[in-house]
N, C-alpha and C. Protein backbone atom coordinates (compact mmCIF):
# COMPACT_ATOMS: atom_id res chain seq x y z
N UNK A 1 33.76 -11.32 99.85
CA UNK A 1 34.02 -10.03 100.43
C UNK A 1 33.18 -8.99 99.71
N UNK A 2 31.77 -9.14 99.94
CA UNK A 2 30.97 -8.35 99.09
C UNK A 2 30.79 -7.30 99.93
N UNK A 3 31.30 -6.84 100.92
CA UNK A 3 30.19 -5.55 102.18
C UNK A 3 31.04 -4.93 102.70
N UNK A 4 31.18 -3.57 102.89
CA UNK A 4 32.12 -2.95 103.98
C UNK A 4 31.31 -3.12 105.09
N UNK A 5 32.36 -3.04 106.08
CA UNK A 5 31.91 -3.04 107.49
C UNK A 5 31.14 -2.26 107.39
N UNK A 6 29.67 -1.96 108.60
CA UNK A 6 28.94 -1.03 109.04
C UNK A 6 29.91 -0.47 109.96
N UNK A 7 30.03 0.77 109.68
CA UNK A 7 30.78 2.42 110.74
C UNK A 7 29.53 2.58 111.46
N UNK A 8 29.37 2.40 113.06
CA UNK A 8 28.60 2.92 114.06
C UNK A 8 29.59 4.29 114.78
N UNK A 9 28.64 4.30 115.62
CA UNK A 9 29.76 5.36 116.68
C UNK A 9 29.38 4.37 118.31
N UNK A 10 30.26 5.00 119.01
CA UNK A 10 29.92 4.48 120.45
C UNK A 10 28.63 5.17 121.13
N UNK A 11 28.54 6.47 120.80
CA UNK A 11 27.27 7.22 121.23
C UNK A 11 26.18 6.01 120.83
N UNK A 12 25.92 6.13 119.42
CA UNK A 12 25.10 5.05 119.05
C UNK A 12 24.59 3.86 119.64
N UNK A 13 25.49 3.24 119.36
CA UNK A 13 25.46 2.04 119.88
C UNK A 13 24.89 2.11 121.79
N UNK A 14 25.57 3.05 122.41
CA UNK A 14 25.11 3.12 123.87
C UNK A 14 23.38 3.41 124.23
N UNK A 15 23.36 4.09 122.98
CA UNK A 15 21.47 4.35 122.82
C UNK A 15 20.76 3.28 122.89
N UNK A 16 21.56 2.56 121.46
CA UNK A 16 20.47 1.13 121.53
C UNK A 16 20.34 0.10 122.75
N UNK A 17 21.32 0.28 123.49
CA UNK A 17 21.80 -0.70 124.84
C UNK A 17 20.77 -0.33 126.10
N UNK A 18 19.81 1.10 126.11
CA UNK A 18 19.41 1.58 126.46
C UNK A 18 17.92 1.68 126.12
N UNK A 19 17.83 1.08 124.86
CA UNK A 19 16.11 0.56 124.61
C UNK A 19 15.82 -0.76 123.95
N UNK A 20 17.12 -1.23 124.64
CA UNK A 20 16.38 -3.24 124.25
C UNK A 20 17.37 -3.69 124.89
N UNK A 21 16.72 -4.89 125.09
CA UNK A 21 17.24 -5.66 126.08
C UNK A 21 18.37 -6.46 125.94
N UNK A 22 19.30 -7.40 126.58
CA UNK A 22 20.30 -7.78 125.55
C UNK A 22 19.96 -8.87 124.44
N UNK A 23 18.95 -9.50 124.90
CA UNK A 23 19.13 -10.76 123.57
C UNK A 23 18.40 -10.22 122.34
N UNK A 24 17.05 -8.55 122.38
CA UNK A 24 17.46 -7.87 121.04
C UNK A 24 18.67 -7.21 120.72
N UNK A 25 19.48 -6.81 121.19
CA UNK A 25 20.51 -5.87 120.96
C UNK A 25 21.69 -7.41 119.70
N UNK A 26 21.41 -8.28 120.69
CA UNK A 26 22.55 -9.42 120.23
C UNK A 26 21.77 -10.23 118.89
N UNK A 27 20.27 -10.22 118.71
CA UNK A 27 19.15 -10.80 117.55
C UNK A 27 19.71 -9.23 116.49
N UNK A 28 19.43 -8.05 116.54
CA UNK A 28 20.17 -7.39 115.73
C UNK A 28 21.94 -6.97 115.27
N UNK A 29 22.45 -7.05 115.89
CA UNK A 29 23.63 -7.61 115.73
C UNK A 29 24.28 -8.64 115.87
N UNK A 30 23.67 -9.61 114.60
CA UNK A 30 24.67 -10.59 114.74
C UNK A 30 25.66 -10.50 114.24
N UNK A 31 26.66 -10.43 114.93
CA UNK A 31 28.34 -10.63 114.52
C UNK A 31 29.20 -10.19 115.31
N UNK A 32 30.32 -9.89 115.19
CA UNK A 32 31.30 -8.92 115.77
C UNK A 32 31.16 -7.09 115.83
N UNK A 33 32.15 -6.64 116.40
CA UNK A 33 32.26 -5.44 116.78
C UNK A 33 34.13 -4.93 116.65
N UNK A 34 34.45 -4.01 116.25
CA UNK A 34 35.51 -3.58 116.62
C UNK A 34 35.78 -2.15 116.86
N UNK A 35 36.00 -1.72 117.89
CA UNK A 35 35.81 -0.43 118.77
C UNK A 35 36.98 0.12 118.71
N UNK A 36 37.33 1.29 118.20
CA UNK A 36 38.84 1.79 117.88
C UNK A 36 38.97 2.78 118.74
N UNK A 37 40.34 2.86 119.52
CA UNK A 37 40.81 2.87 120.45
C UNK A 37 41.70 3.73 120.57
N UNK A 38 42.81 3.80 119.86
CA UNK A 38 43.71 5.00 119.94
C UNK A 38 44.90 4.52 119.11
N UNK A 39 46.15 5.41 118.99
CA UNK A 39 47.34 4.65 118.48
C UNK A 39 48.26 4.81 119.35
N UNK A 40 49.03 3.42 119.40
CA UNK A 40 50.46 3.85 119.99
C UNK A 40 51.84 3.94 119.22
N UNK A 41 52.58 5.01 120.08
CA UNK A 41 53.60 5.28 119.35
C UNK A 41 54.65 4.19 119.26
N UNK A 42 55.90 4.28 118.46
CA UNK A 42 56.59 3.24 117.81
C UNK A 42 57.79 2.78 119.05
N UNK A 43 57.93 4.16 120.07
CA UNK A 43 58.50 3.57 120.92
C UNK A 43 58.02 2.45 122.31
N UNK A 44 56.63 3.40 121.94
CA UNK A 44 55.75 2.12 122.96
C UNK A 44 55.93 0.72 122.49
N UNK A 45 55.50 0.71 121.30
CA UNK A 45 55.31 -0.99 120.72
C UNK A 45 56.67 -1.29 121.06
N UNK A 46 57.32 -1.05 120.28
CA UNK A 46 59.19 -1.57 120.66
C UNK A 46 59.37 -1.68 122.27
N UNK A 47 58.67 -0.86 123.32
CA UNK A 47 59.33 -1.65 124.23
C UNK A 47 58.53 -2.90 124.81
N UNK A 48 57.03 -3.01 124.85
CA UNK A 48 56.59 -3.81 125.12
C UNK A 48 57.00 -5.01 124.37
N UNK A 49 57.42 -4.80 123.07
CA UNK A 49 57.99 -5.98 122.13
C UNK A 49 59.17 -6.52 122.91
N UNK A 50 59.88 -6.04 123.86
CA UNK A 50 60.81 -5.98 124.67
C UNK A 50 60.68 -6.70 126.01
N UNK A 51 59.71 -6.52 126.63
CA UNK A 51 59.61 -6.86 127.87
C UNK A 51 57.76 -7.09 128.35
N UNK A 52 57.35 -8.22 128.64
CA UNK A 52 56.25 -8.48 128.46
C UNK A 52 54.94 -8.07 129.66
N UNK A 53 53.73 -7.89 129.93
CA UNK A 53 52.98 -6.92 130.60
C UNK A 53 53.27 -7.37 131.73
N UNK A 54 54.09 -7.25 133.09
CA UNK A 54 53.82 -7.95 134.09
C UNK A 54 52.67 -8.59 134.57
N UNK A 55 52.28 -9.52 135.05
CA UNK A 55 51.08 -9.95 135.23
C UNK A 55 50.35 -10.56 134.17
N UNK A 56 50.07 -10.16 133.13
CA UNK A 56 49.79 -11.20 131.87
C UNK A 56 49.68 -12.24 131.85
N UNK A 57 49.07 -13.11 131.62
CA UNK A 57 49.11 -14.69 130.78
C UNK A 57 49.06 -14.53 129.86
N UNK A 58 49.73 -15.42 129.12
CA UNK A 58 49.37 -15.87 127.67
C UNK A 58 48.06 -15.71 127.22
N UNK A 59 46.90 -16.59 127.64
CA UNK A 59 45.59 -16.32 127.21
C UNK A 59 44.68 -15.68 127.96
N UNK A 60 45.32 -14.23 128.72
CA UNK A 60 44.48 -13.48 129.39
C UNK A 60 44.11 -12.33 128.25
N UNK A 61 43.31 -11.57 128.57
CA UNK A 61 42.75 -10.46 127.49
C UNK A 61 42.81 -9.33 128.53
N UNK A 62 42.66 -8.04 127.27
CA UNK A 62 43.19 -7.05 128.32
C UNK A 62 42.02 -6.39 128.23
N UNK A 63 41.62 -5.16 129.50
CA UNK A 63 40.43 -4.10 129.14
C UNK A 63 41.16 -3.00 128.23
N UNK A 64 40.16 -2.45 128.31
CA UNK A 64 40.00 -1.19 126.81
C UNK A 64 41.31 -0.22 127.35
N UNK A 65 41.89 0.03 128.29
CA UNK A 65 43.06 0.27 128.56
C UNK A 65 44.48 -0.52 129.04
N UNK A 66 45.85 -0.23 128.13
CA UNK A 66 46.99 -1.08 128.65
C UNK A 66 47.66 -0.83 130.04
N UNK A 67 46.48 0.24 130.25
CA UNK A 67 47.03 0.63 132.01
C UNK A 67 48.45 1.48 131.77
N UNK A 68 49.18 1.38 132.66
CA UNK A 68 50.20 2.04 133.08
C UNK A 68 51.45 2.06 131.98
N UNK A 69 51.31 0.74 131.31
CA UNK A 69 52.08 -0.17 130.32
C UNK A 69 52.21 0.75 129.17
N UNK A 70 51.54 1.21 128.38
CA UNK A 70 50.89 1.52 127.21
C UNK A 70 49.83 2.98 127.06
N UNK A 71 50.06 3.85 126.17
CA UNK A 71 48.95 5.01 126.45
C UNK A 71 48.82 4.82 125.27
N UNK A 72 46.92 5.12 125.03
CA UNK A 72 46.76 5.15 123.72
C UNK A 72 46.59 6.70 123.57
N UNK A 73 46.67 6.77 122.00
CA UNK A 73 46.27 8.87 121.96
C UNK A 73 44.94 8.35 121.12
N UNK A 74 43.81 8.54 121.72
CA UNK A 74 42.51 8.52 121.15
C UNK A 74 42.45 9.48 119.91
N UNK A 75 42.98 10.83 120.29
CA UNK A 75 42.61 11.75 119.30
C UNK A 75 43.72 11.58 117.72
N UNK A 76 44.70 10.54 117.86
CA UNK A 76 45.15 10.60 117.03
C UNK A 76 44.58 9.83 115.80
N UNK A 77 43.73 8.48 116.30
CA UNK A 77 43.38 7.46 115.63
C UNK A 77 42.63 7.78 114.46
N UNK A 78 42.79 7.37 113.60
CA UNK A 78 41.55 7.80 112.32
C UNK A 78 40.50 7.61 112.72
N UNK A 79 40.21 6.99 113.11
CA UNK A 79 38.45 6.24 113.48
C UNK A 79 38.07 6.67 114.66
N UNK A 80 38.61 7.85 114.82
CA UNK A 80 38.13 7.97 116.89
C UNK A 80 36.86 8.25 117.15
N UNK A 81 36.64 7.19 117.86
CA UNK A 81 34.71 7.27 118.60
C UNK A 81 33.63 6.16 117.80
N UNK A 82 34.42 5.92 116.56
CA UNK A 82 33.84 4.59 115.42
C UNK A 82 33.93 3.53 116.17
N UNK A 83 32.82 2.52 115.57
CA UNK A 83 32.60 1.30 115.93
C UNK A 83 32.34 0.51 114.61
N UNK A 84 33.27 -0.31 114.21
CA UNK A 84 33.04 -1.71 113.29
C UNK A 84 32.24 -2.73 113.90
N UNK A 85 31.09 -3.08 112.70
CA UNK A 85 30.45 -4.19 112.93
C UNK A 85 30.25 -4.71 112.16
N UNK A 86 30.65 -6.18 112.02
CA UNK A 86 30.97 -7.38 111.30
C UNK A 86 30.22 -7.98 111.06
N UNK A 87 29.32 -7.68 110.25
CA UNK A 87 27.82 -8.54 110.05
C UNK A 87 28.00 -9.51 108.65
N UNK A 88 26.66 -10.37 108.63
CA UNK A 88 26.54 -10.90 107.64
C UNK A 88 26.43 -12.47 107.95
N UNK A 89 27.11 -13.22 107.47
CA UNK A 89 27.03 -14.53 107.47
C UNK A 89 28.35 -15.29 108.16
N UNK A 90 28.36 -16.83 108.56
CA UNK A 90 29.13 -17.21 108.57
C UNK A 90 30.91 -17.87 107.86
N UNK A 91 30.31 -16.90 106.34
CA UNK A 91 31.14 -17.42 105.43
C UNK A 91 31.98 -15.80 104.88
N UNK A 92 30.96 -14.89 106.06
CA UNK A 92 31.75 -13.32 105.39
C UNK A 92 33.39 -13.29 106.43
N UNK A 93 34.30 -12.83 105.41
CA UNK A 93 35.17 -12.06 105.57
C UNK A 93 35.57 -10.39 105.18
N UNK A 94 36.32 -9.70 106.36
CA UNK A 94 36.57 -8.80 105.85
C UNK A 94 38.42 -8.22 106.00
N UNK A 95 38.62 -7.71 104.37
CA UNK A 95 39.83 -7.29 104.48
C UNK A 95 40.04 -5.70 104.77
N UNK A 96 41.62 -6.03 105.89
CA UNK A 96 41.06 -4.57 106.68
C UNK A 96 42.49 -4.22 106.26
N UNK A 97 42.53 -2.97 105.90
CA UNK A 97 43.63 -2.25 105.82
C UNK A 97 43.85 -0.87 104.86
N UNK A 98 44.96 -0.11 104.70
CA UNK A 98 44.85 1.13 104.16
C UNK A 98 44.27 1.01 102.93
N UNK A 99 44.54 0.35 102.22
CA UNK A 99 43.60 -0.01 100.48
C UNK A 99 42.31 0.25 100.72
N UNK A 100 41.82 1.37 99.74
CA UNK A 100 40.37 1.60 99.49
C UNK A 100 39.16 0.61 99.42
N UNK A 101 40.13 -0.50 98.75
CA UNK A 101 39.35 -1.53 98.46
C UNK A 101 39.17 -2.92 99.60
N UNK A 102 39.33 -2.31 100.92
CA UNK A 102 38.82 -2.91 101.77
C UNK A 102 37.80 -2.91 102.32
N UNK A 103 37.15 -3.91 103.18
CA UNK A 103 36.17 -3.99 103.79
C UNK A 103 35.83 -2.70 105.10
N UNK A 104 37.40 -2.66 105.95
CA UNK A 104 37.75 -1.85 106.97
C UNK A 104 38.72 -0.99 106.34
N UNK A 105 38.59 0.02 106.12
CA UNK A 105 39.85 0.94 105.57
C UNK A 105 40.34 1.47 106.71
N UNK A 106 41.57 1.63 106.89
CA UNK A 106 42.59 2.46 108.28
C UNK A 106 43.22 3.36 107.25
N UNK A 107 43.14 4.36 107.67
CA UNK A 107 43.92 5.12 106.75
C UNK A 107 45.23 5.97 107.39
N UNK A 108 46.15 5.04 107.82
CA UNK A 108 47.25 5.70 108.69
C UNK A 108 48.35 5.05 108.28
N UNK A 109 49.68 5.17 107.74
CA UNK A 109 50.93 5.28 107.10
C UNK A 109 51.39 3.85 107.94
N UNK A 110 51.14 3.75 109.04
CA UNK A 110 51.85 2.38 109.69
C UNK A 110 51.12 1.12 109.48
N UNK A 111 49.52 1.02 108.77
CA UNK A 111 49.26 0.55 108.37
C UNK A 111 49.24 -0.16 106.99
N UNK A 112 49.41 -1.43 106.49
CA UNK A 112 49.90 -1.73 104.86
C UNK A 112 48.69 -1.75 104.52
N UNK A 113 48.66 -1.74 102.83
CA UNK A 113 47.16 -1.49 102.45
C UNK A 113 46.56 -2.73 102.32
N UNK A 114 46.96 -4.33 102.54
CA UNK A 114 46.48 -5.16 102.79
C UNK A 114 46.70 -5.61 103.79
N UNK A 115 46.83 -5.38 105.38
CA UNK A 115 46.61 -5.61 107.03
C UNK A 115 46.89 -7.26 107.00
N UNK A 116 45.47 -7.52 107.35
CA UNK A 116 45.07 -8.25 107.41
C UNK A 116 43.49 -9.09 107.56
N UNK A 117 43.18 -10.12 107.43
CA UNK A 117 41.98 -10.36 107.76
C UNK A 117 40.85 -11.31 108.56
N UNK A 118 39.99 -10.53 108.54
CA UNK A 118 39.01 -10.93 109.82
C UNK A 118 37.82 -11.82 108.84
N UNK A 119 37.41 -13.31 109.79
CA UNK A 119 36.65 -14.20 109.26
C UNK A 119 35.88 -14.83 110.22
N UNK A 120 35.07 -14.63 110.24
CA UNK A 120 34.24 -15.87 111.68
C UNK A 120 34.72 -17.23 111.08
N UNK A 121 34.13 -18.18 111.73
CA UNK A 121 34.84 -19.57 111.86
C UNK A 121 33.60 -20.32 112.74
N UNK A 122 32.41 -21.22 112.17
CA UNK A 122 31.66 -21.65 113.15
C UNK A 122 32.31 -23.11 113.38
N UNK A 123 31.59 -22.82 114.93
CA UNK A 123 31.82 -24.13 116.19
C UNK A 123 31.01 -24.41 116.59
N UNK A 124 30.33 -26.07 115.80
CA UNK A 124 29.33 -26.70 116.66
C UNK A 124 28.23 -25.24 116.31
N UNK A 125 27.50 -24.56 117.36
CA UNK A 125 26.48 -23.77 117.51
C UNK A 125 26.70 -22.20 117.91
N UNK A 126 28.19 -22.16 117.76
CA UNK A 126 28.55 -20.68 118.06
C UNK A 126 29.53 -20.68 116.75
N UNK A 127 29.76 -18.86 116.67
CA UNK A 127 30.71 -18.23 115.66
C UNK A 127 31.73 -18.02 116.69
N UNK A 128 32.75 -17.91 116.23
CA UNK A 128 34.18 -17.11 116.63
C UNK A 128 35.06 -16.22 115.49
N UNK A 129 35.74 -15.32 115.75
CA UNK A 129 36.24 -14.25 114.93
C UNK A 129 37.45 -14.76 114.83
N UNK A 130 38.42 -14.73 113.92
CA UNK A 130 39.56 -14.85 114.00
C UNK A 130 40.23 -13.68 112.89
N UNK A 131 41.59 -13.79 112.81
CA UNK A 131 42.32 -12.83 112.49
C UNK A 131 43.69 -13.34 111.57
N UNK A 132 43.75 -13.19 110.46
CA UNK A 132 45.04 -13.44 110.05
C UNK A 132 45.96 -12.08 109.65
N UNK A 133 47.01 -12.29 109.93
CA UNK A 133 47.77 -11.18 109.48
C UNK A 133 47.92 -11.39 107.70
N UNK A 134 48.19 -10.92 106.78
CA UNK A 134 48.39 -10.79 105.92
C UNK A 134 49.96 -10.56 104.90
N UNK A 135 50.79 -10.42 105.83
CA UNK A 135 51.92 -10.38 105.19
C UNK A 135 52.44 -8.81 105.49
N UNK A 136 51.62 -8.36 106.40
CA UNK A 136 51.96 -6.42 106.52
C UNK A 136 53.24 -5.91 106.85
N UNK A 137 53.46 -5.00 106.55
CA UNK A 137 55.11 -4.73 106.99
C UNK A 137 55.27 -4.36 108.87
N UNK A 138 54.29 -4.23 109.42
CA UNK A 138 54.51 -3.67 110.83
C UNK A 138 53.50 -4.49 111.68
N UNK A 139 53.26 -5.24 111.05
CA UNK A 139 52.44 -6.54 111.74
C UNK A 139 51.06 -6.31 112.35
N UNK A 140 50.52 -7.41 112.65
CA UNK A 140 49.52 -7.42 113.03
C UNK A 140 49.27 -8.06 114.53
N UNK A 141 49.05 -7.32 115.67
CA UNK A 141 48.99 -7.89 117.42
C UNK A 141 48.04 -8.50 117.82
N UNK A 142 47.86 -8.92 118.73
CA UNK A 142 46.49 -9.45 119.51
C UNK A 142 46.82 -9.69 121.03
N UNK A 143 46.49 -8.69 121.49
CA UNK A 143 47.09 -8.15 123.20
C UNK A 143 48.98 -7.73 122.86
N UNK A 144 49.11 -7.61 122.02
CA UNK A 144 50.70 -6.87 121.97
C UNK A 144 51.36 -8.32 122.20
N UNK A 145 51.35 -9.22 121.30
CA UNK A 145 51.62 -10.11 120.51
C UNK A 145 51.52 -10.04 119.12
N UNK A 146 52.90 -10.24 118.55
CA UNK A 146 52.57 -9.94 116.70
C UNK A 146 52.33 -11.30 116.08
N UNK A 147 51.55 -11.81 115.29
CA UNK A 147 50.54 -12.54 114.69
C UNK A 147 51.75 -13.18 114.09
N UNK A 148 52.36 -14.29 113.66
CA UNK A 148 52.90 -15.02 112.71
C UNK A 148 52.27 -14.81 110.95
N UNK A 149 52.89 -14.14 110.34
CA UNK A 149 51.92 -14.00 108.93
C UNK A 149 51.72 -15.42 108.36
N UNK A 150 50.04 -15.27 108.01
CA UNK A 150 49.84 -16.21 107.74
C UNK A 150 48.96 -17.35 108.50
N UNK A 151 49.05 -17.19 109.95
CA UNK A 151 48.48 -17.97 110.85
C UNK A 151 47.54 -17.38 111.47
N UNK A 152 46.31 -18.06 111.60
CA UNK A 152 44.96 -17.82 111.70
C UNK A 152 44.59 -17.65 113.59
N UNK A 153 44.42 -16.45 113.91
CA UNK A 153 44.38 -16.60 115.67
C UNK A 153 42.58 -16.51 115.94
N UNK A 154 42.26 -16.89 116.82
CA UNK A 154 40.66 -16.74 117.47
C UNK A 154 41.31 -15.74 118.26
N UNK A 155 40.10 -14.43 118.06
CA UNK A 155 39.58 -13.35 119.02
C UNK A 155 38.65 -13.82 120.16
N UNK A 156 38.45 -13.23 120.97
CA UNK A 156 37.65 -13.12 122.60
C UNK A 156 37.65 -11.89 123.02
N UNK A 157 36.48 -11.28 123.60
CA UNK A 157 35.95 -10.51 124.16
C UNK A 157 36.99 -9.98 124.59
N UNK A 158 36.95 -8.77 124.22
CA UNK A 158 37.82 -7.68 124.94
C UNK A 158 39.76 -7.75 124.36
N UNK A 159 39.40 -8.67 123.30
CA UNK A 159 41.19 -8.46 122.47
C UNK A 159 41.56 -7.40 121.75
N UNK A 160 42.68 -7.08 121.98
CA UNK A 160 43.05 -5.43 121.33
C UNK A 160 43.92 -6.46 120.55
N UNK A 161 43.31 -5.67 119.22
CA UNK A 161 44.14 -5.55 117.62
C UNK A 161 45.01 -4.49 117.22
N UNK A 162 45.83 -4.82 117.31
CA UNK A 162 46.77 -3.64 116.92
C UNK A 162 47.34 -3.59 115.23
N UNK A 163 46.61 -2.94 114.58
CA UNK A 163 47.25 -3.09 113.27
C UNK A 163 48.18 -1.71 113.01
N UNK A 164 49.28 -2.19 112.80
CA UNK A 164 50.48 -1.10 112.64
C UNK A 164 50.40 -0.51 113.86
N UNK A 165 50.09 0.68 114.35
CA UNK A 165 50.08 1.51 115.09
C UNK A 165 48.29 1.78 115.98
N UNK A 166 47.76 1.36 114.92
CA UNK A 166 46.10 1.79 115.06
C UNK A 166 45.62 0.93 115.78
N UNK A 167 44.85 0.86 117.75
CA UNK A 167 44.71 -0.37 118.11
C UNK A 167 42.53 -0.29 117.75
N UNK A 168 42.34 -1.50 118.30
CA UNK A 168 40.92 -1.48 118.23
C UNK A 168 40.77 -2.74 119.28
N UNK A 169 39.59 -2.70 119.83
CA UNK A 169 39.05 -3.78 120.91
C UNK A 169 38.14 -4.96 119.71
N UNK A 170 37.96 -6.07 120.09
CA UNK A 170 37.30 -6.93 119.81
C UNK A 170 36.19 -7.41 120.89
N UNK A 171 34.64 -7.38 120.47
CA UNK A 171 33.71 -7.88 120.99
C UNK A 171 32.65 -8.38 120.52
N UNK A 172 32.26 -9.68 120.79
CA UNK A 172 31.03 -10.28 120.33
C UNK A 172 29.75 -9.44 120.72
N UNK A 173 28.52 -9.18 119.98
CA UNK A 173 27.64 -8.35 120.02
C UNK A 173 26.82 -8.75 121.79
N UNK A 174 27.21 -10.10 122.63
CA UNK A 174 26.78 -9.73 123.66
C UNK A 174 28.01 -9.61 124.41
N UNK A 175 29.55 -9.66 124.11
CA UNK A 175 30.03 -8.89 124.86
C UNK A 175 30.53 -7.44 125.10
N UNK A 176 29.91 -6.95 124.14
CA UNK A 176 29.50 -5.48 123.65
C UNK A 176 29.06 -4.51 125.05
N UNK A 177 27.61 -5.28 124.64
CA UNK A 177 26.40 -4.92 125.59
C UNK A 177 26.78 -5.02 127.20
N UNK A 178 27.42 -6.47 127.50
CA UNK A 178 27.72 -6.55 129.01
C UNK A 178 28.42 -4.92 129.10
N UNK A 179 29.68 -4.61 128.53
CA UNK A 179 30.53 -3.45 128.44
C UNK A 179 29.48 -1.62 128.39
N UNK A 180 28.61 -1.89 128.02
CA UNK A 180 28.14 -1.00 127.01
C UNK A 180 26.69 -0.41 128.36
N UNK A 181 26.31 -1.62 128.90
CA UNK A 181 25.30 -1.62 130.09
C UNK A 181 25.93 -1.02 130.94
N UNK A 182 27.00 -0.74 131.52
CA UNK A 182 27.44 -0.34 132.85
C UNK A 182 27.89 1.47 132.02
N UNK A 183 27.89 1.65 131.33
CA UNK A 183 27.82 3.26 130.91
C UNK A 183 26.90 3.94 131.76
């Protein structure tokens, strides 16, 4: 855990999408992405913890909005308009949470200062991201599912992380771009 995440913005990032093509955009970013999103409040989580998205599957993923279900407040989020990118190697991890001494710092009260953490995982000829919760007091989601502490989940394009209150999208650097092209 030698590197903090690189902090982009979305402006940014939409520039570069706009003067290279995707397989440079995806040759300079190799890794992940995490696009922060907004927070939801405590009565939101509690009820969806309650009653599950109509329509949902289990291993469906959601877009950058919970729709009707869920409102995020963009302007509340610490990171609003930031973009995490997860570079480095196949052997980097990063620990994300309110502690300074993380990779991803959140700096919001519903967050614990050790979250949880993010690790690629190679397969055969591709990476995948995964996510462990860490033991946090308000858990750690993945589509508004709370993580078992301790147990290691694979991310996919377009998964909202919800740590404590603070959500963020998950995207591989070309499913970024697919997203990022239609701007």
């Amino acid at each position: 855990m030698e590197q903090k995440a690189a902090t982009l913005t979305l402006e940014a990032l939409c520039e570069a999408v706009r003067e290279v093509e995707k397989q440079q955009f995806i040759d300079q970013y190799t890794g992940f992405f995490l696009v922060a999103l907004g927070t939801l409040s405590v009565e939101e989580i509690r009820q969806t913890q309650r009653s599950r998205i109509p329509g949902l599957e289990p291993d469906d993923t959601l877009a950058v909005s919970f729709g009707d279900v869920l409102k995020h407040d963009a302007k509340q989020h610490p990171h609003r308009g930031q973009v995490f990118f997860l570079g480095g190697d196949t052997t980097t991890e990063f620990l994300v949470g309110r502690s300074a001494t993380c990779e991803i710092t959140v700096d919001d009260p519903s967050v614990s200062d050790i979250q949880c953490v993010l690790k690629w995982v190679v397969k055969a000829s591709s990476a995948e991201l995964r996510v462990t919760d860490a033991g946090s007091t308000n858990g750690t989601m993945v589509n508004l599912e709370r993580l078992p502490c301790q147990v290691e989940s694979r991310l996919v394009d377009e998964d909202i992380v919800s740590l404590g209150r603070c959500s963020f999208q998950a995207f591989s650097a070309a499913g970024l771009y697919d997203q990022l092209v239609q701007i």
